[in-house]
N, C-alpha and C. Protein backbone atom coordinates (compact mmCIF):
# COMPACT_ATOMS: atom_id res chain seq x y z
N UNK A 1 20.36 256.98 67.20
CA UNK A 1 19.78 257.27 65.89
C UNK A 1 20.83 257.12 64.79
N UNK A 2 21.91 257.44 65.27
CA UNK A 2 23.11 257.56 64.09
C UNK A 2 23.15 255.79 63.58
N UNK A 3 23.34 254.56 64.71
CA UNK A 3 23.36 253.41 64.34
C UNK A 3 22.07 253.10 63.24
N UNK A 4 20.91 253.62 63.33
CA UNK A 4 20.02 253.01 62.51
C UNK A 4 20.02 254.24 60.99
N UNK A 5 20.50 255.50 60.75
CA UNK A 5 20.93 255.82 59.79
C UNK A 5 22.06 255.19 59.25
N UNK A 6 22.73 254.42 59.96
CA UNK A 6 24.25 254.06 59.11
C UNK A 6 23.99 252.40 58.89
N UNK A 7 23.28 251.63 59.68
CA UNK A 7 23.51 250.51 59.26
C UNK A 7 21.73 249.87 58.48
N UNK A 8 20.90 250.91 58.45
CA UNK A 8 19.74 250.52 57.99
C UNK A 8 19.22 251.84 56.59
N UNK A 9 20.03 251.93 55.87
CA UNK A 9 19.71 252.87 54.60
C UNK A 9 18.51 252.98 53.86
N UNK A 10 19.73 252.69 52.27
CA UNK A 10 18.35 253.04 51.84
C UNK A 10 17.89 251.40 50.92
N UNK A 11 17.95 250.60 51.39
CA UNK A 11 17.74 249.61 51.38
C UNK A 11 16.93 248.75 52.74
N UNK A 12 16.86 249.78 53.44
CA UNK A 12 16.03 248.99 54.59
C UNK A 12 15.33 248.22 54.47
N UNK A 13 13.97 248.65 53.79
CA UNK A 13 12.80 248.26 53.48
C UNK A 13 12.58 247.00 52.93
N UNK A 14 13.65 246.99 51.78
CA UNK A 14 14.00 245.81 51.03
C UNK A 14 14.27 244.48 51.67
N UNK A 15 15.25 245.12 52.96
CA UNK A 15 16.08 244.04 53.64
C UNK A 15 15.08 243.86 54.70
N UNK A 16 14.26 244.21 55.10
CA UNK A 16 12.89 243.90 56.21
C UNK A 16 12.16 243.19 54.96
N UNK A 17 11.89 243.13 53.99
CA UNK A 17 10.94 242.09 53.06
C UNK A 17 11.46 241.16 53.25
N UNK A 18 12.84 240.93 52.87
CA UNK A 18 13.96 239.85 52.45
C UNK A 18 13.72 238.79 53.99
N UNK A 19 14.11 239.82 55.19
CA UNK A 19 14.12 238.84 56.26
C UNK A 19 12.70 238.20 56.75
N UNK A 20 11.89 239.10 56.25
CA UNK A 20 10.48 238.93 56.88
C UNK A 20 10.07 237.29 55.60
N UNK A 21 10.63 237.43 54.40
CA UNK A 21 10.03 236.30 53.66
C UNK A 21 10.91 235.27 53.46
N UNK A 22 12.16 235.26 54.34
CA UNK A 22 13.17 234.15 54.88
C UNK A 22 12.80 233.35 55.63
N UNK A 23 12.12 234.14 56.55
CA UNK A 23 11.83 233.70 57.80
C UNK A 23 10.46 233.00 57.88
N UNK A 24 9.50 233.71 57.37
CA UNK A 24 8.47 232.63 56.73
C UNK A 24 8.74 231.49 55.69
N UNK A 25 9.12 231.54 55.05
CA UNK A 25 9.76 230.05 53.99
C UNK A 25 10.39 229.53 55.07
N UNK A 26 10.83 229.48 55.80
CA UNK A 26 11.88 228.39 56.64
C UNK A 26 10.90 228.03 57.75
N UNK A 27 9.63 228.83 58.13
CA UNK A 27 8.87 228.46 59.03
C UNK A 27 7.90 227.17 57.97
N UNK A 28 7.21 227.40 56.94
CA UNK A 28 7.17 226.65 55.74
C UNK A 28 7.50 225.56 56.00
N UNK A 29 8.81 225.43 55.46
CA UNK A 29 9.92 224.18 55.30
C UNK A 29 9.55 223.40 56.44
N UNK A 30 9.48 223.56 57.60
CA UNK A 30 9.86 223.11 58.93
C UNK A 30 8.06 222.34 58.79
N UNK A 31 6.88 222.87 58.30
CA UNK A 31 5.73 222.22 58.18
C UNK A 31 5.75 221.74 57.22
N UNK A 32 6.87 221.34 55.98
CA UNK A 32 6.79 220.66 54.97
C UNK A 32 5.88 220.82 53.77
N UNK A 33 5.78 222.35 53.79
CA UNK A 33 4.56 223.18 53.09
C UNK A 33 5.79 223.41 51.50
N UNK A 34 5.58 222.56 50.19
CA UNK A 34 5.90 223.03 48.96
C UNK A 34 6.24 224.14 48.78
N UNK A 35 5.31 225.00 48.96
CA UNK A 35 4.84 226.65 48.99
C UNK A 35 6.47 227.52 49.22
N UNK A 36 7.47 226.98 50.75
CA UNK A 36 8.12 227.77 51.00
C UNK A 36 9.23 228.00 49.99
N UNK A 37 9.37 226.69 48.88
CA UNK A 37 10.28 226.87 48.35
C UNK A 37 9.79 228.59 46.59
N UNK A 38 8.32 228.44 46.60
CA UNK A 38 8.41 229.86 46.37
C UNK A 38 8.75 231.29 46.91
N UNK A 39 8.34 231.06 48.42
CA UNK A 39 8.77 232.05 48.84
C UNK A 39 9.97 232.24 49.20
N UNK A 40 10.63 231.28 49.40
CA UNK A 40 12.44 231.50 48.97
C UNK A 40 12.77 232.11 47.80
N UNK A 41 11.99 231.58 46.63
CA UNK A 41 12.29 232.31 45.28
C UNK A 41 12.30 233.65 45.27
N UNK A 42 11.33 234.47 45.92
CA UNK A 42 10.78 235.51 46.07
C UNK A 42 12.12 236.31 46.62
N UNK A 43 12.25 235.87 47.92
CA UNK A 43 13.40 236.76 48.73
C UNK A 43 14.34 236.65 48.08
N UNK A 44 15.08 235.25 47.76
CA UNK A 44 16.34 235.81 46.84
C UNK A 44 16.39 236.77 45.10
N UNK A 45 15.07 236.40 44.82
CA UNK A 45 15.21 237.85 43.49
C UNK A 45 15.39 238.98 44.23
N UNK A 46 14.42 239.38 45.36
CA UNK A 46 15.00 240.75 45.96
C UNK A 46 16.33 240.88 46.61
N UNK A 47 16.93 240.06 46.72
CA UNK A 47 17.96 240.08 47.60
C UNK A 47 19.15 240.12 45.85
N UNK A 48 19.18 239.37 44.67
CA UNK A 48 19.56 239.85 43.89
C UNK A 48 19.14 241.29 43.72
N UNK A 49 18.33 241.88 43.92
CA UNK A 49 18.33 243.30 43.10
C UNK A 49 19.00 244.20 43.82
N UNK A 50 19.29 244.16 45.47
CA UNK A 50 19.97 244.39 46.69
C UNK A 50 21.28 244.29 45.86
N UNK A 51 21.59 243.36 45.73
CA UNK A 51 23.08 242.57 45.62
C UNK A 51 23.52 243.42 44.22
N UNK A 52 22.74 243.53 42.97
CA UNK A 52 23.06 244.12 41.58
C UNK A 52 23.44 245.55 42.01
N UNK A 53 22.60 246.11 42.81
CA UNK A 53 22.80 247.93 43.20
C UNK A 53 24.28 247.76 44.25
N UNK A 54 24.29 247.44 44.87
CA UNK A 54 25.78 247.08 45.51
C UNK A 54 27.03 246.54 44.61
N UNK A 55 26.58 246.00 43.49
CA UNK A 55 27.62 245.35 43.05
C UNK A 55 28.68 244.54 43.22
N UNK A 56 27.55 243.78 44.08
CA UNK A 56 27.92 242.36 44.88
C UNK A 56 27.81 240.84 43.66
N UNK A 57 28.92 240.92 42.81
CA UNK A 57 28.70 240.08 41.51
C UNK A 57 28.25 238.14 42.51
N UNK A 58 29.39 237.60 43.45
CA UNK A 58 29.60 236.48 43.99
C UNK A 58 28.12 236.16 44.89
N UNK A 59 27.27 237.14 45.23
CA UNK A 59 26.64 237.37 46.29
C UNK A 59 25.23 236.84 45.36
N UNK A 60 25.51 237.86 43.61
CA UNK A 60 24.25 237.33 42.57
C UNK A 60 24.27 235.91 42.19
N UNK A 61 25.45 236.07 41.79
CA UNK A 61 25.59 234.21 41.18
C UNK A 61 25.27 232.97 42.43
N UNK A 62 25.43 233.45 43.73
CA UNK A 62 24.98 232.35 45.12
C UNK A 62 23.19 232.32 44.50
N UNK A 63 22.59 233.73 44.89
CA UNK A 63 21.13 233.66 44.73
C UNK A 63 20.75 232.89 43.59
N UNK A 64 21.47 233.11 42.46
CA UNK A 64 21.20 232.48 40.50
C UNK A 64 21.13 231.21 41.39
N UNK A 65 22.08 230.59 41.83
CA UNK A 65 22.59 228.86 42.22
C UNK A 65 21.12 228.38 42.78
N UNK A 66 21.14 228.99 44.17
CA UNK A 66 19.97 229.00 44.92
C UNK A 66 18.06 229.04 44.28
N UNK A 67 18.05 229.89 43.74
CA UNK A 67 17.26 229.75 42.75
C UNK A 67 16.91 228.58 41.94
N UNK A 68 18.15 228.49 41.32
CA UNK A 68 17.92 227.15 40.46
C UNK A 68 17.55 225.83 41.53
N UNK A 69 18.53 225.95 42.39
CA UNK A 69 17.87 224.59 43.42
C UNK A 69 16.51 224.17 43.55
N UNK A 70 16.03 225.62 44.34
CA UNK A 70 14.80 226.00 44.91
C UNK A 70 13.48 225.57 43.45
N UNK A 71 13.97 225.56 42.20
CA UNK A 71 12.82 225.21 41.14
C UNK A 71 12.63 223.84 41.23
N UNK A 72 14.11 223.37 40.98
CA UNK A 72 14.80 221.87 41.37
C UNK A 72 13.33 221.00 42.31
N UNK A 73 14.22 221.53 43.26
CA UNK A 73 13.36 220.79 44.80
C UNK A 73 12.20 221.12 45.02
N UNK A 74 11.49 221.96 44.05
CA UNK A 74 9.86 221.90 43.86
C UNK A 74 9.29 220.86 43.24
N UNK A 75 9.68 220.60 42.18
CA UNK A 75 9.43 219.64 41.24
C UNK A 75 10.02 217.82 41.87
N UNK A 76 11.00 218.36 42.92
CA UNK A 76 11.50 216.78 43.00
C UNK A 76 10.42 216.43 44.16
N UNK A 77 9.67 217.15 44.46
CA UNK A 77 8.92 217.71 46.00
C UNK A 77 7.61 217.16 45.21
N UNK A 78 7.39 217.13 43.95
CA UNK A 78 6.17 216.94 43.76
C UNK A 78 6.03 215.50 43.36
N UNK A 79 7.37 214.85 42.85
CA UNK A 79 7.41 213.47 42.74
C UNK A 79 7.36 212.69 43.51
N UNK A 80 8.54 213.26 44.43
CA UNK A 80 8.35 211.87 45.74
C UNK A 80 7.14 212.10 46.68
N UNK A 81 6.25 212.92 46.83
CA UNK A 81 5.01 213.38 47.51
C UNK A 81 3.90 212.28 46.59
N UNK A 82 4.60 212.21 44.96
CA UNK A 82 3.48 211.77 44.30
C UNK A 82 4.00 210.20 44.43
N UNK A 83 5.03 209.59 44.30
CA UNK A 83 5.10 207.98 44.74
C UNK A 83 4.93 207.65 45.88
N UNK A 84 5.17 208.38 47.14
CA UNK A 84 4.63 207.91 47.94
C UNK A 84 3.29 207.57 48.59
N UNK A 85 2.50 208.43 47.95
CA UNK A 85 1.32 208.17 47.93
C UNK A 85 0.70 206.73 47.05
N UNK A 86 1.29 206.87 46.02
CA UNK A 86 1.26 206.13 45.02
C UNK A 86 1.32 204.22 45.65
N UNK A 87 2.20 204.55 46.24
CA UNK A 87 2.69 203.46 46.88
C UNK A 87 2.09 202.90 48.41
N UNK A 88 1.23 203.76 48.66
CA UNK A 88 0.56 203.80 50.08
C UNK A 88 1.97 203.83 51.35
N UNK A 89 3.22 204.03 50.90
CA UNK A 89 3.80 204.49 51.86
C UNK A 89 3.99 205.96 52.47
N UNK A 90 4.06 206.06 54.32
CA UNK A 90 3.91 206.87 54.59
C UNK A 90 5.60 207.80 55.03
């Protein structure tokens, strides 16, 4: 009992969302579903708000980076989805 008071606080909950909506976006990804790159968005804002209460500054600015990708590669996700079609290549 002492291991799951000391290494599962008071952030547990948070960090069971975080892994639980990691782990779905990457199941996502792997079916080439757009979608996961929101739910990446999702986990890393919580995982920033994790990271702000810790005062984990290097840990926020990775998620900021990540984030920005993740808008990135939605939008680049919707172009090449849209020429290839465009183009009748598969």
């Amino acid at each position: 009992m002492d291991f799951l008071v000391t290494y599962f606080s008071d952030f547990s909950l948070l960090g069971m969302i975080v892994l639980i909506l990691t782990v779905i976006a990457m199941y996502l990804l792997g079916l080439k579903e757009k979608f996961s790159y929101v739910v990446f968005t999702v986990s890393q804002v919580i995982q920033i708000y994790i990271f702000y209460d810790k005062r984990q500054g290097f840990l926020i600015l990775t998620m900021i980076i990540l984030i920005a990708l993740n808008i990135v590669n939605y939008f680049k996700w919707e172009r090449s989805n849209g020429s290839k079609n465009e183009s009748g290549i598969l």
